[in-house]
N, C-alpha and C. Protein backbone atom coordinates (compact mmCIF):
# COMPACT_ATOMS: atom_id res chain seq x y z
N UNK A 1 113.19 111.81 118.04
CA UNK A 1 114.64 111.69 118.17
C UNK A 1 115.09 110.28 117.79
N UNK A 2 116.13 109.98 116.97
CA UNK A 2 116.57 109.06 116.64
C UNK A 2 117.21 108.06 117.98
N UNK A 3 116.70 106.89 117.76
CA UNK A 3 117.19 105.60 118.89
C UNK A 3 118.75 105.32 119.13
N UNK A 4 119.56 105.67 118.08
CA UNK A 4 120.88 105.68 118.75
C UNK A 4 121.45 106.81 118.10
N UNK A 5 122.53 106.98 118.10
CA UNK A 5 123.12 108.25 118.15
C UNK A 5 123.94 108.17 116.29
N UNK A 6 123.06 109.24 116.24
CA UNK A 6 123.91 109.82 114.54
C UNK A 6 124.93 110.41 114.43
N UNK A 7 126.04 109.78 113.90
CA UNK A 7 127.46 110.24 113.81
C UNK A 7 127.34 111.49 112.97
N UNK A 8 127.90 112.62 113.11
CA UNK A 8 128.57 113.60 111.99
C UNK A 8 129.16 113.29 111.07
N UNK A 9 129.37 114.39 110.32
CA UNK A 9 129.97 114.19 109.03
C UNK A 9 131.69 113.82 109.35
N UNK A 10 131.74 114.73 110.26
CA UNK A 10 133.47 114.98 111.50
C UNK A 10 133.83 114.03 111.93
N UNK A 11 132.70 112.77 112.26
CA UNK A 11 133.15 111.63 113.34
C UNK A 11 133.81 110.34 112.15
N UNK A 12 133.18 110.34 110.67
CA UNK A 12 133.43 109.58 109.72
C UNK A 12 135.08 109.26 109.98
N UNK A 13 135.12 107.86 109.38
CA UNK A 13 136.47 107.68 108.85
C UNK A 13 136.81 108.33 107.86
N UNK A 14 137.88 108.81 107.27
CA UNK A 14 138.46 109.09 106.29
C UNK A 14 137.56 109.18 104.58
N UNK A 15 137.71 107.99 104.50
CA UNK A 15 137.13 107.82 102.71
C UNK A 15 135.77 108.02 103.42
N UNK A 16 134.67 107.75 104.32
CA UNK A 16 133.40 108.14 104.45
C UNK A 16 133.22 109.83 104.31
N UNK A 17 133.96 110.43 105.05
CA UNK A 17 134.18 111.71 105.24
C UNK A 17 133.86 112.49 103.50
N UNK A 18 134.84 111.24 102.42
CA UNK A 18 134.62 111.78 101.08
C UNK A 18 133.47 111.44 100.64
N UNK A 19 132.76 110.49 100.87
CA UNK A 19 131.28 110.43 100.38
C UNK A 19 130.16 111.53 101.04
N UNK A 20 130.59 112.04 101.91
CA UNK A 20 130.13 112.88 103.04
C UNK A 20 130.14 114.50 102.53
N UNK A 21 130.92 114.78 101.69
CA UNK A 21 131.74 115.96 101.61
C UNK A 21 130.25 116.31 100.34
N UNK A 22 129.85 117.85 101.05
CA UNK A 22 128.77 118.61 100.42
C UNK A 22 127.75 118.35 100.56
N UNK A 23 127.04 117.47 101.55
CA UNK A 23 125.85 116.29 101.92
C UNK A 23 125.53 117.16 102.62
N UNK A 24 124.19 117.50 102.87
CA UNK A 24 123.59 117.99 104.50
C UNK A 24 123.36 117.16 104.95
N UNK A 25 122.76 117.14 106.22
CA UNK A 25 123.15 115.60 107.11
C UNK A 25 121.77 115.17 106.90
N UNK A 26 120.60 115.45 106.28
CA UNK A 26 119.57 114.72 105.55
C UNK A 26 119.79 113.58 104.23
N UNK A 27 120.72 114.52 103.27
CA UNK A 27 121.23 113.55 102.22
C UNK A 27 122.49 112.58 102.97
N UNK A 28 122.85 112.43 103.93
CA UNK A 28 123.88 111.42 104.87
C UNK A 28 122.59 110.34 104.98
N UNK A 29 121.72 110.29 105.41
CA UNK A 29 120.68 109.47 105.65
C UNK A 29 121.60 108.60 106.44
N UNK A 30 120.76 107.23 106.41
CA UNK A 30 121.36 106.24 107.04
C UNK A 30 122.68 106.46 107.29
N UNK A 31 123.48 106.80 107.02
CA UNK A 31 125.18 106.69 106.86
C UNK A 31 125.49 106.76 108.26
N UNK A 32 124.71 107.95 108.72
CA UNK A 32 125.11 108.46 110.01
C UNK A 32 125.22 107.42 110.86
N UNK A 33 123.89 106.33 110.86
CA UNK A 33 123.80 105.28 111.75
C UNK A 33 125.29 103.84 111.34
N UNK A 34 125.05 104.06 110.09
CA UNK A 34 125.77 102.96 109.66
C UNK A 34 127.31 103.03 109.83
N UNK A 35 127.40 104.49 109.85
CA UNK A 35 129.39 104.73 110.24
C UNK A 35 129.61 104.53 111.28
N UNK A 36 128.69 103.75 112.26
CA UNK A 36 129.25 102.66 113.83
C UNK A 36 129.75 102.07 113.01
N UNK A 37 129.77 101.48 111.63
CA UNK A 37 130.37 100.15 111.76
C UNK A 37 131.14 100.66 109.42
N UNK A 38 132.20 101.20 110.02
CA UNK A 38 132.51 102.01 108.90
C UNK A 38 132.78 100.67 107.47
N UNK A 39 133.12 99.39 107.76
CA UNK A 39 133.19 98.75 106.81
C UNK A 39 131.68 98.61 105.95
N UNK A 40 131.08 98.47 106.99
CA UNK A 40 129.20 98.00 106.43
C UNK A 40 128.70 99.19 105.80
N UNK A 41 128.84 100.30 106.34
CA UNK A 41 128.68 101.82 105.70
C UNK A 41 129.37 101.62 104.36
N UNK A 42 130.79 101.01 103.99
CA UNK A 42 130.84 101.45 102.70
C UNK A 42 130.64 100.41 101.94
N UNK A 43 130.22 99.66 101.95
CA UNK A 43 129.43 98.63 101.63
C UNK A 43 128.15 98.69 100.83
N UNK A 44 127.26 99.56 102.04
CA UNK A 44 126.35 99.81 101.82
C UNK A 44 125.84 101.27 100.72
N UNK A 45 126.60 102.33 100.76
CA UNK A 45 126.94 103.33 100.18
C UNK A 45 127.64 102.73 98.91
N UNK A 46 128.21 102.07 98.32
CA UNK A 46 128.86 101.47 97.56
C UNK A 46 127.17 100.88 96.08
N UNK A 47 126.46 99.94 97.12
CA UNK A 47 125.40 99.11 96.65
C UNK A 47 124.57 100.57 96.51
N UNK A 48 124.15 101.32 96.77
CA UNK A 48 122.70 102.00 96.81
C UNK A 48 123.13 103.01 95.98
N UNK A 49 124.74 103.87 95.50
CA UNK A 49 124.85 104.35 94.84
C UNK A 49 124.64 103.66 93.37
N UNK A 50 124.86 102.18 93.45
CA UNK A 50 124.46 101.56 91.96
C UNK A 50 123.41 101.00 91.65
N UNK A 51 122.56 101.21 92.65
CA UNK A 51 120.86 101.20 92.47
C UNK A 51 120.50 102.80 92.02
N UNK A 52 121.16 103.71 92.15
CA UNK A 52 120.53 105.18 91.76
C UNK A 52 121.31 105.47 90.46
N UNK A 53 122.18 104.69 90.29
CA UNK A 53 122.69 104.60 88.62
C UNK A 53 122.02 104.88 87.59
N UNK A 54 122.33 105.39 86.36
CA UNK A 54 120.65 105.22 85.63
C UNK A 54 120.80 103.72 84.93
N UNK A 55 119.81 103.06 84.83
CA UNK A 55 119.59 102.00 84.73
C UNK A 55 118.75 101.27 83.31
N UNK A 56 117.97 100.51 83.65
CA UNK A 56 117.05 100.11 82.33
C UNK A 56 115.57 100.82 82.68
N UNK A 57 115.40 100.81 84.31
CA UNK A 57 114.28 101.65 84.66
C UNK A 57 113.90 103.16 84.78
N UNK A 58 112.98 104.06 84.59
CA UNK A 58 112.63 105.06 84.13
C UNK A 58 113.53 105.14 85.63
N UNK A 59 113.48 106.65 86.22
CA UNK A 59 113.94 107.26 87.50
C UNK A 59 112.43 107.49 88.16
N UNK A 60 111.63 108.25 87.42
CA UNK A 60 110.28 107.75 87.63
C UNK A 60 109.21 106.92 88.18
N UNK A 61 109.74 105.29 87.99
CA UNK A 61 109.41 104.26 88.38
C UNK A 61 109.96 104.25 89.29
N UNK A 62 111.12 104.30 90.01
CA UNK A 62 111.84 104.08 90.75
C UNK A 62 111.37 104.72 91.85
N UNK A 63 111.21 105.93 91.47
CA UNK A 63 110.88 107.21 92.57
C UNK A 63 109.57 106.84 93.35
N UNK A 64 108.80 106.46 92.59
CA UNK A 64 107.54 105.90 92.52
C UNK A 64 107.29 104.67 93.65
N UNK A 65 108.33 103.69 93.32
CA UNK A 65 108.51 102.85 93.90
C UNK A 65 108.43 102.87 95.07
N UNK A 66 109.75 103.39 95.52
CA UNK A 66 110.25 103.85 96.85
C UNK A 66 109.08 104.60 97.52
N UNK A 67 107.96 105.57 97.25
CA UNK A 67 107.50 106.24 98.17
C UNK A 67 106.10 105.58 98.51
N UNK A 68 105.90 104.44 97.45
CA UNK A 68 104.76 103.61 97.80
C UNK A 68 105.79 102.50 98.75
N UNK A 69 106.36 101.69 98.61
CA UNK A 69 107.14 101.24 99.97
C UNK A 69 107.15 102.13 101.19
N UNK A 70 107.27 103.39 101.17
CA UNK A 70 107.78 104.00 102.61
C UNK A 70 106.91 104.03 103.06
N UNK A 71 105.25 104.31 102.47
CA UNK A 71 104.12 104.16 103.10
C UNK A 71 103.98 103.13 103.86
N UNK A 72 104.07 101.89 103.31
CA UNK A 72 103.93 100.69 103.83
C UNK A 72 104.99 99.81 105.15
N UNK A 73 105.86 100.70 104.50
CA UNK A 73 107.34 100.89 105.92
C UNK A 73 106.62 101.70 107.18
N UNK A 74 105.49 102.69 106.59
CA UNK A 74 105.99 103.79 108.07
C UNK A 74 107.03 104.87 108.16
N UNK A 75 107.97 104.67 106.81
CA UNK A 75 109.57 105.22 107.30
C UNK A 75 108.86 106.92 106.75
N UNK A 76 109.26 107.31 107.85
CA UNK A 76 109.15 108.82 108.02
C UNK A 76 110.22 109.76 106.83
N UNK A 77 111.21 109.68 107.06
CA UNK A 77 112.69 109.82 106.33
C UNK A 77 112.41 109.16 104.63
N UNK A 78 111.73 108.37 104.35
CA UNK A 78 112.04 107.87 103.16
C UNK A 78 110.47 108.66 102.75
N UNK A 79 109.70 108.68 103.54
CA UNK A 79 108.18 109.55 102.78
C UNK A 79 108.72 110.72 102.55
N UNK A 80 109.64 111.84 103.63
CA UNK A 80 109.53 113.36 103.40
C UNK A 80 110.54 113.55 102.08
N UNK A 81 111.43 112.32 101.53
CA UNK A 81 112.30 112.86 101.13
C UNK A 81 111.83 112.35 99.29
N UNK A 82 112.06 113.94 98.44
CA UNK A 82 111.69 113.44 97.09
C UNK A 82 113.04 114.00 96.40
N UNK A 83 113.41 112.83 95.56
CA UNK A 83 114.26 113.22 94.56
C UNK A 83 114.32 113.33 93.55
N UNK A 84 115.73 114.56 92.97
CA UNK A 84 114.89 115.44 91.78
C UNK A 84 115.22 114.40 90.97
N UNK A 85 116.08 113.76 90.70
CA UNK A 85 116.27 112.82 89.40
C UNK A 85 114.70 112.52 89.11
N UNK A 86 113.75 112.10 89.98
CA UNK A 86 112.20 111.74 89.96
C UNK A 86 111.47 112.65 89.65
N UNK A 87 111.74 113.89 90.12
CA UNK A 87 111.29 115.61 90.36
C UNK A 87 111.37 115.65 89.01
N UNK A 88 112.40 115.44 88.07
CA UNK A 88 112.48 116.11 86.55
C UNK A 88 112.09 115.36 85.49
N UNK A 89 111.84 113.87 85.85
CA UNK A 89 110.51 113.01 84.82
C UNK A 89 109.48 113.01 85.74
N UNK A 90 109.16 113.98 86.35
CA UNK A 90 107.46 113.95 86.54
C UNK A 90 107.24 113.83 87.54
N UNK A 91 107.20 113.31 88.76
CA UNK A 91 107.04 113.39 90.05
C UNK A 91 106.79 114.20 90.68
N UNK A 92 106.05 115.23 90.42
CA UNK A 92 105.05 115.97 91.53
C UNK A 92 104.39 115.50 92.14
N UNK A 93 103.79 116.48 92.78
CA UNK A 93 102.85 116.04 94.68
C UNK A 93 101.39 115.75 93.96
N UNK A 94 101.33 116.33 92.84
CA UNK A 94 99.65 115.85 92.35
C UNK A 94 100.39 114.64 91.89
N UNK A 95 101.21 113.53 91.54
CA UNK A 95 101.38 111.97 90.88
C UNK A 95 101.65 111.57 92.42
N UNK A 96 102.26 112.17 93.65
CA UNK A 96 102.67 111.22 94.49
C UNK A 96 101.54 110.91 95.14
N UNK A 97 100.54 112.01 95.15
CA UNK A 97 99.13 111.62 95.65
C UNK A 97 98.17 110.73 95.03
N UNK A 98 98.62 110.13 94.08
CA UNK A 98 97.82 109.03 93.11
C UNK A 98 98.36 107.93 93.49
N UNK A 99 99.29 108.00 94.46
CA UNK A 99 100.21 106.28 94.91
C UNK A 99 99.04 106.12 96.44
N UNK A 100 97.92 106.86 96.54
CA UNK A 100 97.17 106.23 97.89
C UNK A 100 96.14 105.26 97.12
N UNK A 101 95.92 105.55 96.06
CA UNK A 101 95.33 104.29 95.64
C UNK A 101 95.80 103.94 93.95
N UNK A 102 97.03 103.43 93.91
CA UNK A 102 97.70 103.15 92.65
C UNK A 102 96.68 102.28 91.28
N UNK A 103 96.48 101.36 91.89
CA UNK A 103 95.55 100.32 90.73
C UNK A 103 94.00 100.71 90.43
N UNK A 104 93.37 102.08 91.01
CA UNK A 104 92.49 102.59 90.73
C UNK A 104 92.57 103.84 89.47
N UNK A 105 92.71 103.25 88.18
CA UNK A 105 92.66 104.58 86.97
C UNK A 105 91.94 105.66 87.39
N UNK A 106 90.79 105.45 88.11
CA UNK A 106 90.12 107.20 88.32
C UNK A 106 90.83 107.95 89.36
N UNK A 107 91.48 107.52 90.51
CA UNK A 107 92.07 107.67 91.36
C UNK A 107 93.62 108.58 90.99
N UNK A 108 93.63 107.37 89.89
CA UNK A 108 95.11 107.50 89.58
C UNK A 108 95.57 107.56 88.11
N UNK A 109 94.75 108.88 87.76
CA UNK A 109 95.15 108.59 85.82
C UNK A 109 96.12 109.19 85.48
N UNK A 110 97.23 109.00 86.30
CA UNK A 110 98.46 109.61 85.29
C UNK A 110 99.37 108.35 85.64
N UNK A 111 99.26 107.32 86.06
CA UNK A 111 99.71 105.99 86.36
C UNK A 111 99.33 105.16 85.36
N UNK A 112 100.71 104.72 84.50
CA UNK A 112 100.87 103.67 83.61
C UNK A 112 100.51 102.33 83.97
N UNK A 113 99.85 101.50 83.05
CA UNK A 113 100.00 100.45 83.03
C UNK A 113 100.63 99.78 83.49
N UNK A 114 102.10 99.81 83.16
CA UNK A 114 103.14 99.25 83.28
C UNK A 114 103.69 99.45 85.10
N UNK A 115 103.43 101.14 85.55
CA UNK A 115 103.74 101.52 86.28
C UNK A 115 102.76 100.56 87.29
N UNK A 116 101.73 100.72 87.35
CA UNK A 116 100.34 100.17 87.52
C UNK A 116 101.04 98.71 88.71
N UNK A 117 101.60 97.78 87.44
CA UNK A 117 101.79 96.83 87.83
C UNK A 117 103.51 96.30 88.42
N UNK A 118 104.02 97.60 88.46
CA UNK A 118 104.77 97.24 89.07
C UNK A 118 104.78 97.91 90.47
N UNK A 119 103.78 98.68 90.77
CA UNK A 119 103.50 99.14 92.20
C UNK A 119 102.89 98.08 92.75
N UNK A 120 101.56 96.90 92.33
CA UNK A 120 101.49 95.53 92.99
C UNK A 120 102.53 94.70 93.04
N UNK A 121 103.54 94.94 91.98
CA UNK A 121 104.52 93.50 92.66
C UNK A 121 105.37 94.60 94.29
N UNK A 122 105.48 95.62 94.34
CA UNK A 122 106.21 96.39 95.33
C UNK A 122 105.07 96.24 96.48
N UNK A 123 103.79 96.46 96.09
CA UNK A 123 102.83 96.32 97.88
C UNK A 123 103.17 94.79 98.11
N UNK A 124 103.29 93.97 97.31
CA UNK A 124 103.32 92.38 97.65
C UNK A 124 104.52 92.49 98.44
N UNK A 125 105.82 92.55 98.08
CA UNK A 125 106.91 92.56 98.33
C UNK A 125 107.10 93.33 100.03
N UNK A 126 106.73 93.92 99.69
CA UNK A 126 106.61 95.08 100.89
C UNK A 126 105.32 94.78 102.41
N UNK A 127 104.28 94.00 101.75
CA UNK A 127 102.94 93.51 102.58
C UNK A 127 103.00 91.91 102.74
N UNK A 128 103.18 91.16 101.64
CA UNK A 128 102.87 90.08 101.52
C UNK A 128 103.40 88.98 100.65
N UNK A 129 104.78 88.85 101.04
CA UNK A 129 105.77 88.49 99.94
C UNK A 129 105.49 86.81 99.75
N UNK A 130 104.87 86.54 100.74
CA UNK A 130 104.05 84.63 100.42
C UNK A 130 103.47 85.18 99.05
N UNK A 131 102.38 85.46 98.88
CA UNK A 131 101.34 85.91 97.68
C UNK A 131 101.79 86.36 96.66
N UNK A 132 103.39 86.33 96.54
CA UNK A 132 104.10 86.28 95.15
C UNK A 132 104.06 85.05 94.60
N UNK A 133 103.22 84.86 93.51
CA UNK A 133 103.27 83.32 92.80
C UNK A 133 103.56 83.80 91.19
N UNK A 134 103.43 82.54 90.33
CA UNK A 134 103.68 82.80 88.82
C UNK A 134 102.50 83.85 88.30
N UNK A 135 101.75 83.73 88.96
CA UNK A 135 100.56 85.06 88.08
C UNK A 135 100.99 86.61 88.30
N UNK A 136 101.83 86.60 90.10
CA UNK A 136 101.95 88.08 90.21
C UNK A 136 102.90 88.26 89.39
N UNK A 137 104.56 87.12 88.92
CA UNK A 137 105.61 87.50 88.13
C UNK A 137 105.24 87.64 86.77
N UNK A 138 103.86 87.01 86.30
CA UNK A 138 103.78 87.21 84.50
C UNK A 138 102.80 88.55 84.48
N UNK A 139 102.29 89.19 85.87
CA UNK A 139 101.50 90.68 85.50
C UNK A 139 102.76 91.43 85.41
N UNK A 140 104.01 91.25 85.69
CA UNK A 140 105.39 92.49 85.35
C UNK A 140 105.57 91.84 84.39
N UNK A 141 105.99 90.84 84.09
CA UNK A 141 106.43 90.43 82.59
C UNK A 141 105.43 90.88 80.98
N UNK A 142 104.74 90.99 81.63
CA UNK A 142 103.78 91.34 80.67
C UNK A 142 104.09 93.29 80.01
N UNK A 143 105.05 93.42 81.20
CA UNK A 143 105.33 95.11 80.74
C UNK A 143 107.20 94.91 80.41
N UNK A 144 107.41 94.74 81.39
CA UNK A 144 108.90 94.42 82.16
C UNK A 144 109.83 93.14 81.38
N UNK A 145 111.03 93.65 80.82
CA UNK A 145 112.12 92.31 80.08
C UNK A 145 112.60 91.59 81.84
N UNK A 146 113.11 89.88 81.72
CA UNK A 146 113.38 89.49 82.88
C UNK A 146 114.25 90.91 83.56
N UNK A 147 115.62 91.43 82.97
CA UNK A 147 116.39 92.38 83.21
C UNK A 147 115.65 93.48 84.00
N UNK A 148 114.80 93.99 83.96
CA UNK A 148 113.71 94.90 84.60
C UNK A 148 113.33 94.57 85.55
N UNK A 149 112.60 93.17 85.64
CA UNK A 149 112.18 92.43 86.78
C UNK A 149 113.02 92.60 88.25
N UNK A 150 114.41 92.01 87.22
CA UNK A 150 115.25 91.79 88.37
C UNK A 150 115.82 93.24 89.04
N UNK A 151 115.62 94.41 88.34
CA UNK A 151 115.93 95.23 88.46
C UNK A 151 114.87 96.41 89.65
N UNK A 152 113.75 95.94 89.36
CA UNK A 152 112.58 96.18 90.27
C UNK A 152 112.68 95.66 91.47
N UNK A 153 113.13 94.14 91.55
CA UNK A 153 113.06 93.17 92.64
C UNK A 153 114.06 93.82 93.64
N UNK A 154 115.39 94.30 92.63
CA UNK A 154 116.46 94.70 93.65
C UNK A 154 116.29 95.97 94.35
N UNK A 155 115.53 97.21 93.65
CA UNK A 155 115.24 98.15 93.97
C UNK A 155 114.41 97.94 95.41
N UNK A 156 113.42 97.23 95.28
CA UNK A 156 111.92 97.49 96.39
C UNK A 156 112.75 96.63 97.18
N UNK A 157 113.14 95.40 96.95
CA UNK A 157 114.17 94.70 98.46
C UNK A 157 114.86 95.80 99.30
N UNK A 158 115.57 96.57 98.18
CA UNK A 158 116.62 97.77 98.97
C UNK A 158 115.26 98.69 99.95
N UNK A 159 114.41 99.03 99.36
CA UNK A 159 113.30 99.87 100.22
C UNK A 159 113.08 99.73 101.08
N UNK A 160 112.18 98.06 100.87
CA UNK A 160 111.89 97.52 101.57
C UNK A 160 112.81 97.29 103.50
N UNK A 161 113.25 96.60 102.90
CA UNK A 161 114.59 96.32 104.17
C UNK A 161 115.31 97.80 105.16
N UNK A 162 115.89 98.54 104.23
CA UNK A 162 116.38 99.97 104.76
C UNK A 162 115.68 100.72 105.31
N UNK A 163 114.47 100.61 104.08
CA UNK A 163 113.52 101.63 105.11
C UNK A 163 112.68 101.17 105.80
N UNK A 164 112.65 99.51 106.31
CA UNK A 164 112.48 99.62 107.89
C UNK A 164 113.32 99.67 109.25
N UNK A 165 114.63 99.33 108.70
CA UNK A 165 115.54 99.61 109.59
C UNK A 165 115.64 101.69 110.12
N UNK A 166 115.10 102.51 108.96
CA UNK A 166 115.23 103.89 109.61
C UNK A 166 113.90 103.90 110.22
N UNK A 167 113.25 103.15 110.02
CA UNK A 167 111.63 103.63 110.66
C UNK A 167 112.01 103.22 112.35
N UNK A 168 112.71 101.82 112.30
CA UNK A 168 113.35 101.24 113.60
C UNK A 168 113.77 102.13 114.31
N UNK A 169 114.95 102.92 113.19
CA UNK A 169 115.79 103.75 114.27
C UNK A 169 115.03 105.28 114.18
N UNK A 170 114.02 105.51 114.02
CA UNK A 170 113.05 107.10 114.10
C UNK A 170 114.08 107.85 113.33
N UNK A 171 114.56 107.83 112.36
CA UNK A 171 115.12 109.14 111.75
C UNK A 171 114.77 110.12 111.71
N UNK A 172 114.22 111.06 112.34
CA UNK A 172 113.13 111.94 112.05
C UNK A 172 113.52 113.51 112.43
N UNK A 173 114.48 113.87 112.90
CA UNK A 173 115.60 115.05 113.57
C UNK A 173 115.20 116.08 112.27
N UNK A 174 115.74 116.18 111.00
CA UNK A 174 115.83 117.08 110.23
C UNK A 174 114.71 116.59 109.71
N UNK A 175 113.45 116.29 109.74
CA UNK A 175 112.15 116.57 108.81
C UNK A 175 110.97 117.40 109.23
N UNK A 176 110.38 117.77 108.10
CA UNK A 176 108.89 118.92 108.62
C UNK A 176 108.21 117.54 109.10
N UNK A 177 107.16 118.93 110.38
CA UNK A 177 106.82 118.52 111.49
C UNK A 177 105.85 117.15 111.05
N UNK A 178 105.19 117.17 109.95
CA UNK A 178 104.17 116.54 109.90
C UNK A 178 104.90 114.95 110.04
N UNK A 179 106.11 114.95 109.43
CA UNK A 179 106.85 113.52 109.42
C UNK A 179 107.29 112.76 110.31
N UNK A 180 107.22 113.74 111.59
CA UNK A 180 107.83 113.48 113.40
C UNK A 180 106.97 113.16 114.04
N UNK A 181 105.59 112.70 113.30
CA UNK A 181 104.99 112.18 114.50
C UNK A 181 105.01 111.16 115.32
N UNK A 182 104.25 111.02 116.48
CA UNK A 182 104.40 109.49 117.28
C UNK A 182 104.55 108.16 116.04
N UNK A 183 105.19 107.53 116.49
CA UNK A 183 105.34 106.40 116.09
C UNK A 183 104.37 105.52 115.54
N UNK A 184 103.05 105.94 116.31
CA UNK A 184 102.37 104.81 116.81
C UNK A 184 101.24 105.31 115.28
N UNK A 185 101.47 106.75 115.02
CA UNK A 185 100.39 107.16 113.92
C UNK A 185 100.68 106.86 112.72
N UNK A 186 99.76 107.08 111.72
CA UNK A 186 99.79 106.30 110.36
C UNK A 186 100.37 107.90 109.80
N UNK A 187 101.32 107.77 108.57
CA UNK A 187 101.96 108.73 108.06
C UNK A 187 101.88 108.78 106.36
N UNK A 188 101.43 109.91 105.55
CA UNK A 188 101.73 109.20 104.44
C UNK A 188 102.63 110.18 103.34
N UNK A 189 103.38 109.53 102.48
CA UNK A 189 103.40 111.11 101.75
C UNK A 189 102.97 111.80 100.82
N UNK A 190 101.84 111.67 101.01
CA UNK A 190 100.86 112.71 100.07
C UNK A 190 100.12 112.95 100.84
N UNK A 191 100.40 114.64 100.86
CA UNK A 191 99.50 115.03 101.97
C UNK A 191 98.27 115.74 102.04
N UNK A 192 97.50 115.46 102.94
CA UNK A 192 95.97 115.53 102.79
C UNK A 192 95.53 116.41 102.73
N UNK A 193 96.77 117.59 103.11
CA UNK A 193 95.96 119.08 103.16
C UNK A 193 96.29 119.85 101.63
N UNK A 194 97.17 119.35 100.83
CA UNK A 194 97.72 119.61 99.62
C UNK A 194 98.70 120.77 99.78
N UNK A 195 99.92 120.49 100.87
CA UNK A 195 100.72 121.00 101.00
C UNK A 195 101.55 120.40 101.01
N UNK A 196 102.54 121.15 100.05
CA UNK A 196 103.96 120.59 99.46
C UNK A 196 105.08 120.46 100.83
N UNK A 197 105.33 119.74 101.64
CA UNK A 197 106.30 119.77 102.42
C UNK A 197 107.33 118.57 102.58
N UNK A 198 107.65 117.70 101.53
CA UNK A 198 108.72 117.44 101.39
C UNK A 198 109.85 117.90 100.96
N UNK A 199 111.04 117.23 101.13
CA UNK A 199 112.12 118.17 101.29
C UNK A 199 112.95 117.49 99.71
N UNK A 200 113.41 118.05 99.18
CA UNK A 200 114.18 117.58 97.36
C UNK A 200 115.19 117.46 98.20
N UNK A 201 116.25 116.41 97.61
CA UNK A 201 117.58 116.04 97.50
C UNK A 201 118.05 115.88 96.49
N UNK A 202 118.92 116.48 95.87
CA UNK A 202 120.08 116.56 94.38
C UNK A 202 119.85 117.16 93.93
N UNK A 203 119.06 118.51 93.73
CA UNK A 203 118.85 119.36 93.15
C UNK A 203 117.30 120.29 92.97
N UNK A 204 117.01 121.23 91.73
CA UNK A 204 115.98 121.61 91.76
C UNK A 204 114.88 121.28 91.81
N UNK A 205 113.57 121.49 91.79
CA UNK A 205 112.55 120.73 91.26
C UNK A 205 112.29 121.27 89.74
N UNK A 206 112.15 120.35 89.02
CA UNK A 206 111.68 120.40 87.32
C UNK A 206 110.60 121.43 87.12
């Protein structure tokens, strides 16, 4: 059960209500928590809709990104949830299961190079953000224009940060069971039994 109380779609102010409108209260995510404080909600809804923009980065990478962060978060809510924009360049449960050991090619041979190395600058970021020096920024440059970089940096910060604030607050109400566990257990999303039980948001799967 979530630590404080998740607003409805009903309780929103006004213009939230319109960002709200056709959402199940899974795709509301955070909002719910964040419409205590309806200025910061659109704020925040404002910024993360122009991180899911399409961008200079694949959707792919991105997708990618995010679910190797949530591991490292813990965040329950950000592991169960896959999106199709990711779903329709490639992101199946056989590639999300190659993010338990990313920088291993046998492990992980459908993981780019490029991809490769921008999942170490995201465990750094996410584990060990001292141990970012000029060698970890010239292994992305070596794939990545600065524009990319910065574009990566902003992405995994957003992960990073948010999705420990939902791990904080247990989001965990609307997810399969496997995602509700105690707190205290290790969670991942690729799952060990090779059952598909995350949940798509925005559409079909590819």
């Amino acid at each position: 059960m979530a630590r404080i109380r998740m607003l409805s779609a009903e309780e929103f102010p006004e213009d939230l209500r319109d960002l709200a409108e056709s959402r199940t209260p899974l795709e509301l995510g955070n909002l719910r928590f964040y419409a205590h404080r309806p200025e910061l909600a659109r704020a925040y809804a404002t910024y993360m809709a122009e991180l899911r923009r399409p961008g200079l980065l694949s959707r792919r990478l991105v997708e990618l990104l995010r679910l190797r962060v949530a591991f490292h978060n813990q965040c329950r809510s950000c592991m169960a949830v896959r999106y199709a924009d990711g779903a329709a360049e490639g992101v199946d449960e056989n590639l999300v299961c190659q993010l338990a050991s990313p920088d291993d090619p046998t492990a992980a041979p459908d993981l780019t190079d490029a991809e490769r190395a921008a999942l170490r600058f995201a465990d750094l970021l996410a584990t060990n953000h001292l141990a970012i020096d000029d060698a970890a920024i010239a292994d992305l440059r070596a794939y990545f224009s600065e524009a990319e970089v910065v574009e990566i940096g902003m992405n995994v910060a957003a992960f990073v940060g948010y999705g420990r604030l939902s791990m904080a607050l247990h989001m965990v109400d609307e997810l399969p069971e496997r995602f509700r566990s105690a707190s205290g257990a290790v969670v991942t999303p690729w799952s060990t039994d090779g059952e598909d039980d995350a949940v798509l948001i925005g559409g079909a799967k590819a």
